[in-house]
Protein backbone atom coordinates (compact mmCIF):
# COMPACT_ATOMS: atom_id res chain seq x y z
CA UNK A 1 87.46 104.13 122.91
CA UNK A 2 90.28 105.23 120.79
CA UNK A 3 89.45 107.25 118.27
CA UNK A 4 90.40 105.44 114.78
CA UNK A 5 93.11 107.27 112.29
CA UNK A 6 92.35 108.87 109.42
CA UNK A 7 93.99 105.53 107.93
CA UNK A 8 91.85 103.56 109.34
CA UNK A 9 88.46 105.40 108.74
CA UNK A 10 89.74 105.34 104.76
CA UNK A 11 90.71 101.74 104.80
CA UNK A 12 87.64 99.79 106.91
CA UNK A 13 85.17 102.80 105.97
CA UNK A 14 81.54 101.34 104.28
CA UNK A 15 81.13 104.83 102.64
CA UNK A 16 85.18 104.91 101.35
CA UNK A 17 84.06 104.13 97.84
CA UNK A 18 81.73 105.93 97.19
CA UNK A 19 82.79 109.19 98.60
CA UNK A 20 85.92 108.54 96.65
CA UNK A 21 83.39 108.03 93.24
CA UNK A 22 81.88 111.26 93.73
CA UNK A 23 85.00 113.06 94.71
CA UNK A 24 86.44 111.80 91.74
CA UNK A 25 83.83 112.59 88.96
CA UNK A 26 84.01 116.05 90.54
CA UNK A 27 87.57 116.18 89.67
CA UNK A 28 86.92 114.79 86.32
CA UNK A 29 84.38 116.66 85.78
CA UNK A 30 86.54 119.80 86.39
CA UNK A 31 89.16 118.36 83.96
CA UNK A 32 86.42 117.72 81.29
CA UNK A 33 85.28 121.02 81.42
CA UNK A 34 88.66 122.97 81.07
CA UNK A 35 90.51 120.95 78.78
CA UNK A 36 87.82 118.88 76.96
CA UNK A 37 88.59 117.45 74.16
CA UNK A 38 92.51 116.69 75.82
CA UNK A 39 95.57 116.73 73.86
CA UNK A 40 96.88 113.38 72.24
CA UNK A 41 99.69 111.91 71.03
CA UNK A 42 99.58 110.89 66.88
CA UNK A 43 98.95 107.36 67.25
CA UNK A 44 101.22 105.48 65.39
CA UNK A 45 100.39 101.89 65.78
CA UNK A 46 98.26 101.57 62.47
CA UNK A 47 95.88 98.44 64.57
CA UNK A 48 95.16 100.58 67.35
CA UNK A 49 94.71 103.37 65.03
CA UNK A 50 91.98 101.47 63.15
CA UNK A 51 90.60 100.74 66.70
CA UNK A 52 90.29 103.94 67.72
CA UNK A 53 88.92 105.65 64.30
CA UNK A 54 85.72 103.59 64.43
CA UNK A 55 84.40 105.31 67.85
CA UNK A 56 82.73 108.93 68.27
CA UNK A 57 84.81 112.14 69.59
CA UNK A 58 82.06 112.14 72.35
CA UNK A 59 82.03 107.92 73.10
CA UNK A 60 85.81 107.99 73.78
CA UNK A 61 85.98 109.62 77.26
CA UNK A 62 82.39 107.89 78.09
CA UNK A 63 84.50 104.59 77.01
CA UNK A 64 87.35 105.56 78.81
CA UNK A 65 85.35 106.21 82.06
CA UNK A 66 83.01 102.55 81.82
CA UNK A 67 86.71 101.16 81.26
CA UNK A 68 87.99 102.51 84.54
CA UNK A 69 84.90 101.46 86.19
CA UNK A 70 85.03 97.94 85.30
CA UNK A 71 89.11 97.80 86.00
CA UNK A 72 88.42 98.90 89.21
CA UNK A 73 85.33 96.53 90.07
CA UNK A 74 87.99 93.72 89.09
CA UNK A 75 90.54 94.73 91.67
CA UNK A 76 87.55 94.15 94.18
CA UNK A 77 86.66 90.82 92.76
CA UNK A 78 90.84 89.82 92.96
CA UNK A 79 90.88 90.47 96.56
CA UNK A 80 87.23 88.83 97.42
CA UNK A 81 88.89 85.65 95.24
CA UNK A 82 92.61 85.74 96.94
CA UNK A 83 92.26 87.57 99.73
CA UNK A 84 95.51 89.59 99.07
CA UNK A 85 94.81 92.16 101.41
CA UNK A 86 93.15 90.36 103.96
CA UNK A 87 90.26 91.90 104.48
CA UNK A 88 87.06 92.08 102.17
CA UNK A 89 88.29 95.83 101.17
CA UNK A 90 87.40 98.18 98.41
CA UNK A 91 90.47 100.48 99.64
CA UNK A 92 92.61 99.36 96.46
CA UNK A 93 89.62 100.15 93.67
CA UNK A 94 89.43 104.00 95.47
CA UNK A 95 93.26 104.21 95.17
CA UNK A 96 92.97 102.87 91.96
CA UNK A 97 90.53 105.84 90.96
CA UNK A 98 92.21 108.50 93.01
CA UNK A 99 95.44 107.51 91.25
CA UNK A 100 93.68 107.56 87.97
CA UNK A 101 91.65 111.24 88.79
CA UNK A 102 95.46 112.33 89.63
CA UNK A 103 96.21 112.19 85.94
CA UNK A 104 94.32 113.82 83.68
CA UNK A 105 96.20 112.93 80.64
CA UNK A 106 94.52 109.52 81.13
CA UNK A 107 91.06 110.66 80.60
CA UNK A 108 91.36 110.11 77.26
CA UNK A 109 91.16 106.38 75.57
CA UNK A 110 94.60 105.34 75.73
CA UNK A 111 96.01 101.63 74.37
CA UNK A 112 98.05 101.25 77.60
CA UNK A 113 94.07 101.57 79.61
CA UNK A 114 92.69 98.74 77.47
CA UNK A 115 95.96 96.62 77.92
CA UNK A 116 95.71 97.12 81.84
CA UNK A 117 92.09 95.68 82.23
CA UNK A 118 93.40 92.61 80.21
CA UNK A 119 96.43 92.31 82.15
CA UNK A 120 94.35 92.61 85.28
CA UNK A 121 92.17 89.79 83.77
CA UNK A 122 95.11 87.45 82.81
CA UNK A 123 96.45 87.99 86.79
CA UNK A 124 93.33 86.75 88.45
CA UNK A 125 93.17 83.50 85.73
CA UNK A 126 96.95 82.86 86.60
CA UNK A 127 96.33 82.92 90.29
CA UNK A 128 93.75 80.57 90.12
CA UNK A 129 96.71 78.16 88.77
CA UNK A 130 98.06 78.13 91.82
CA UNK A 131 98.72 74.29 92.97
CA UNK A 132 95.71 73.62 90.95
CA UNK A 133 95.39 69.81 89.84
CA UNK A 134 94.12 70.69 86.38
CA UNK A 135 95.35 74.26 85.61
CA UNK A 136 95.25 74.18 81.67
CA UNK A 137 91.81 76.31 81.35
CA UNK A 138 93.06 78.47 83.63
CA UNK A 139 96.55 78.86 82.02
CA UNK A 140 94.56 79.33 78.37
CA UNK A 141 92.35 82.02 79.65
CA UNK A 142 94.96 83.84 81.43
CA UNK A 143 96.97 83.51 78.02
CA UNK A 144 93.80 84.84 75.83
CA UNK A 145 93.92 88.07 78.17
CA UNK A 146 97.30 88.67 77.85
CA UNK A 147 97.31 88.16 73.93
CA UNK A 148 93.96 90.45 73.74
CA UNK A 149 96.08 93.44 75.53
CA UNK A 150 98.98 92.45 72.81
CA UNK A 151 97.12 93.65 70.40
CA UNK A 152 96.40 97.44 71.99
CA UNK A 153 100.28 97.15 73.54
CA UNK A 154 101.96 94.44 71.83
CA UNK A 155 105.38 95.33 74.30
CA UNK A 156 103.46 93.39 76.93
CA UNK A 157 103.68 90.06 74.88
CA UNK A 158 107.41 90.22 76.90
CA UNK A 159 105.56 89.70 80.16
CA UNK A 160 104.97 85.66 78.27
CA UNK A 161 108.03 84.67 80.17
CA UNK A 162 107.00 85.85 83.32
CA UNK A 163 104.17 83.84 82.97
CA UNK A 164 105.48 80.24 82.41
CA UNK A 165 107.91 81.24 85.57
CA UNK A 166 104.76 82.19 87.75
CA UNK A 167 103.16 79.36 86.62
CA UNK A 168 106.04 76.88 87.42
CA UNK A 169 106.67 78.47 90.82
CA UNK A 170 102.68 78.00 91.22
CA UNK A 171 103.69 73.83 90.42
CA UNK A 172 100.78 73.98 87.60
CA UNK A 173 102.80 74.22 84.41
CA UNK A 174 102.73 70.78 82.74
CA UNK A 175 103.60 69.89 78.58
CA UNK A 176 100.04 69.86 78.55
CA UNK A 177 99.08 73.62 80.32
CA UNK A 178 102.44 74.82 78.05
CA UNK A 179 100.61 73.87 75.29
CA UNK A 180 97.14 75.61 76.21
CA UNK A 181 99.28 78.67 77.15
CA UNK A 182 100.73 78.93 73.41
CA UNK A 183 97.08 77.90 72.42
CA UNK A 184 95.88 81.15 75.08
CA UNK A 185 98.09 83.58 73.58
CA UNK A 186 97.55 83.36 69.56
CA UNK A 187 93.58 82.90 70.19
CA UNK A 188 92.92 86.41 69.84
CA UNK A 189 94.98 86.68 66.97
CA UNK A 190 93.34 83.84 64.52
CA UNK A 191 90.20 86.44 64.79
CA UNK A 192 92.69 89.63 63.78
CA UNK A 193 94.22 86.79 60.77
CA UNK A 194 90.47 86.16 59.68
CA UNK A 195 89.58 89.72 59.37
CA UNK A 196 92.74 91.01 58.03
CA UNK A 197 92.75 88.38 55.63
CA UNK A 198 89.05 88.55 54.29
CA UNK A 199 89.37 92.85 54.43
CA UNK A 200 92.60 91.99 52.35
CA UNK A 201 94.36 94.29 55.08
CA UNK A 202 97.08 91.83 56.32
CA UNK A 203 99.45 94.88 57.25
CA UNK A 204 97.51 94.66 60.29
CA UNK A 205 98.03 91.27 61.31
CA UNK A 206 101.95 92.01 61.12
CA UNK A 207 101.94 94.98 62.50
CA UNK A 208 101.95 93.95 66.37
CA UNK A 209 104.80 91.80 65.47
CA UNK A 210 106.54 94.53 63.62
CA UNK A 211 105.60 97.22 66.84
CA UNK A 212 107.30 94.48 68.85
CA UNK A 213 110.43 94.17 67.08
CA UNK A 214 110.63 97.86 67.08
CA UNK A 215 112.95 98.59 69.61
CA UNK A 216 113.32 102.36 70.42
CA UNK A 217 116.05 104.52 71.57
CA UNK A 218 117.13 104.74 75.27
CA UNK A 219 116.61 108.62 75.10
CA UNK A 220 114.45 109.57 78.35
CA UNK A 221 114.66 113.17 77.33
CA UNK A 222 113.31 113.03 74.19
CA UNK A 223 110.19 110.68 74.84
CA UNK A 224 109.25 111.22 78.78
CA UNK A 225 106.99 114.13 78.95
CA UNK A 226 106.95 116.73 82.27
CA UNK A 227 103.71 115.01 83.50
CA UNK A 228 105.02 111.49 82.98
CA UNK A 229 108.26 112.42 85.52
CA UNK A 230 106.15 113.79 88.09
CA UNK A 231 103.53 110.86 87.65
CA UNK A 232 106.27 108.38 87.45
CA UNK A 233 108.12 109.82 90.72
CA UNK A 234 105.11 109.36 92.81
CA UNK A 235 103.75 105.79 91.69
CA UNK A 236 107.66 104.62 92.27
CA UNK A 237 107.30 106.07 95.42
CA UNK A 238 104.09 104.02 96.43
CA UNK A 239 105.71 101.69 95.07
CA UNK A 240 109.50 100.86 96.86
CA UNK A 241 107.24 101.82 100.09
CA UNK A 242 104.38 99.11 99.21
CA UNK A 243 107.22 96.52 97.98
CA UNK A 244 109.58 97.45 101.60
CA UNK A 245 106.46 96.75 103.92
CA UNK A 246 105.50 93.19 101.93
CA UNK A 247 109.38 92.33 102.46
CA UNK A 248 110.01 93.47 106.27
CA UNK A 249 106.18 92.73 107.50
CA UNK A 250 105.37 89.35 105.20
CA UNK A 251 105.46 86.76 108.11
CA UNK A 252 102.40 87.88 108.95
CA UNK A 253 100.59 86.99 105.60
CA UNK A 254 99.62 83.34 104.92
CA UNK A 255 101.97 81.47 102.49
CA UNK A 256 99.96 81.70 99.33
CA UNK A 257 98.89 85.13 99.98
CA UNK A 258 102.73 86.34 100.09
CA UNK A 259 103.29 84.29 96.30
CA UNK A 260 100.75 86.45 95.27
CA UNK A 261 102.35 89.41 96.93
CA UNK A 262 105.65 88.51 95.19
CA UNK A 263 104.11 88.09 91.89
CA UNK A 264 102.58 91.59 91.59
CA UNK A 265 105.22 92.67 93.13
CA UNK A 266 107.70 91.18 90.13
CA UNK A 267 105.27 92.53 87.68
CA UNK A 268 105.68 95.84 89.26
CA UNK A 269 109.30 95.85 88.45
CA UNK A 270 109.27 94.11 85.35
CA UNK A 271 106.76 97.18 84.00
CA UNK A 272 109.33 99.93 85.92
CA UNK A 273 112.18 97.99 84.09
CA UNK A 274 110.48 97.73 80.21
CA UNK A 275 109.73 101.53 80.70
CA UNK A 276 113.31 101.68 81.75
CA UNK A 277 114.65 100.40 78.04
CA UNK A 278 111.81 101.33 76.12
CA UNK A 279 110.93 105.30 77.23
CA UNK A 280 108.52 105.71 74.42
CA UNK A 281 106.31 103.36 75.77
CA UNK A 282 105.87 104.87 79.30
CA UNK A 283 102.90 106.01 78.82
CA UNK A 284 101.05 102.99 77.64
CA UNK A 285 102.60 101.17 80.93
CA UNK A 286 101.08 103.26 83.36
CA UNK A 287 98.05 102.74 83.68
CA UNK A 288 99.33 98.65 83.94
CA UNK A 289 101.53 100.50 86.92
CA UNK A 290 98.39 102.01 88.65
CA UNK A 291 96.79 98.81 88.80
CA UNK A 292 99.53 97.24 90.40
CA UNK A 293 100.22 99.73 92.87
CA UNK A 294 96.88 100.02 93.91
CA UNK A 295 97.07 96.74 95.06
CA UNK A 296 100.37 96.47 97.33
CA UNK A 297 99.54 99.96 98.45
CA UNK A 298 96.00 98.67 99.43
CA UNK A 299 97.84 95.70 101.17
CA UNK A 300 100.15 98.16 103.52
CA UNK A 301 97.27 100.94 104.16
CA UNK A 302 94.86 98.27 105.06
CA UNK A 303 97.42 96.04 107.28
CA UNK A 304 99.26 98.97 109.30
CA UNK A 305 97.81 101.15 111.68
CA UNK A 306 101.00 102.97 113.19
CA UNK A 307 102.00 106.84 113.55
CA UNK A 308 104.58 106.94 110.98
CA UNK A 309 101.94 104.64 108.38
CA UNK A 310 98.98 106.89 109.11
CA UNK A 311 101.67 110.40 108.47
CA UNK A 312 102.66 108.50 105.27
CA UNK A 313 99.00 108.08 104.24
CA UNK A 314 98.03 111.56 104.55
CA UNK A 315 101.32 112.71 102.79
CA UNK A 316 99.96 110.51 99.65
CA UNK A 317 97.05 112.29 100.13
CA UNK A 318 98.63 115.98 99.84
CA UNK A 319 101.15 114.40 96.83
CA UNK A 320 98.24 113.14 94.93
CA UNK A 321 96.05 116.61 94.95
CA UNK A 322 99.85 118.21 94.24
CA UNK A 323 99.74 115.74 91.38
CA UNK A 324 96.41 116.54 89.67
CA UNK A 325 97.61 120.15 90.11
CA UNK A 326 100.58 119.71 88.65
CA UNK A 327 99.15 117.70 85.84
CA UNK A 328 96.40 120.10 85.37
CA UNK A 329 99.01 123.17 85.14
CA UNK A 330 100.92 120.66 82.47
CA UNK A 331 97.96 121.08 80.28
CA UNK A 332 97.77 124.77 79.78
């Protein structure tokens, strides 16, 4: 028999995962003991601020970790519900942590980590819209999620028109599911409304509308950081390659599975083009990036099996331990 590619082995492999686990708490673990507690950014959003003052120096990487975790389990229950890649597959949770291990500067609680496990969330509810007779709970819930990560990253609140496009492509989007998505969205923030106005703090119930109305300067010089470029480079890289294969190979995909395809793939851009106009913000989108790359690269590791796919996939492998490297030497 043919011996499989390396590819192969990494895509259909029973032990991918959790060699990939291990491998990266190793890396982690290397990180955590170097550069423990990591550097961070003055947080200037006063709600996220509040957010983050209320939990232990020691919880917040223990939080950040359980967060990854449970991100990552979600991209396996996305495929097992859609079948996106086509396969019952882990292979886009271990890029998903391999991606994350890449980047230290992540390790930390960040608002843009938070806002991707919602976003994640509010995907999986809008998918289920899909032709669906009776979509409204679906449409709500998938709202609620996206409103929820509005308050850590209130930027992706411009993602809402996405949605009602998505859902009218998907043929579920009725007066009556436009109403439960309006409904979705400002659920989570009649709970902020009720505490800010019995603590007699309602600054913080404007402030994710004033954070969204603050528009900042195009400068990319002054607000992207070294390890954001070099991160950025390589997840657009994953990324035109992931998007090329869904365009020149999607025949072969079943019809619903390539509207999926297309939506993450839309999302994908529309995050690459907010960081675009709004540089400041970069690194709350990417972990929101990593979560959609992981799944279109999952799709085109998992459904090609050529020379030239298996020499790309061990290049990514070489570019992401050049990545952590890099990253790591961006920390000293």
């Amino acid at each position: 028999m043919r011996r499989r590619s390396i590819q192969t082995r990494f895509t259909t492999g029973r032990f991918t995962l959790p060699v990939v686990v291990l491998i990266c708490i190793l890396f982690c673990g290397v990180g955590n003991v170097l550069f423990f507690p990591y550097p961070t950014e003055e947080i200037t959003y006063p709600l996220w601020k509040s957010i983050y003052g209320l939990l232990p120096p020691w919880g917040i990487p223990m939080l950040s970790f359980v967060l990854f975790a449970f991100t990552g389990y979600s991209l396996i229950e996305l495929n097992n519900r859609f079948s996106i890649i086509g396969i019952r597959a882990s292979v886009q949770t271990s890029l998903y942590l391999m991606l994350i291990t890449a980047i230290p500067h992540l390790y930390s609680l960040h608002a843009g980590s938070v806002t991707a496990l919602f976003l994640l969330l509010s995907i999986h509810f809008l998918f289920k819209t899909y032709q669906a007779h009776r979509s409204s709970g679906n449409l709500f819930h998938s709202f609620a999620f996206l409103g929820i990560g509005s308050l850590f990253f209130p930027q992706i609140t411009l993602l809402i028109p996405f949605w009602w496009i998505t859902a009218y492509r998907f043929q579920s989007l009725t007066f009556r599911s436009f109403c439960a998505t309006l409904v979705g969205w400002s659920f989570p923030y009649w709970f902020l409304f009720g505490y800010a106005f019995f603590h007699q703090k309602m600054e913080l119930f404007y402030q994710p509308f004033i954070e969204l109305a603050n528009f900042h300067p195009i400068d990319f010089k002054g607000y992207i950081q070294l390890w954001e470029m070099g991160t950025l480079g390589f997840i657009a890289l994953l990324f035109i390659v992931s998007t090329l294969h869904c365009f020149i190979a999607g025949y072969r995909d079943k019809i619903r599975t390539r509207v999926y395809l297309t939506v993450l793939m839309q999302v994908g851009f529309a995050l690459f083009l907010l960081g675009a106009l709004q540089p400041a913000h970069f690194e709350e989108i990417i972990p929101s990036l990593l979560v959609v790359v992981s799944i279109l690269s999952a799709h085109f590791f998992g459904l090609t099996n050529s020379r030239t796919s298996n020499i790309f996939f061990i290049a990514t492998l070489v570019l992401l331990i050049l990545l952590y490297a890099f990253n790591i030497w961006t920390l000293f």
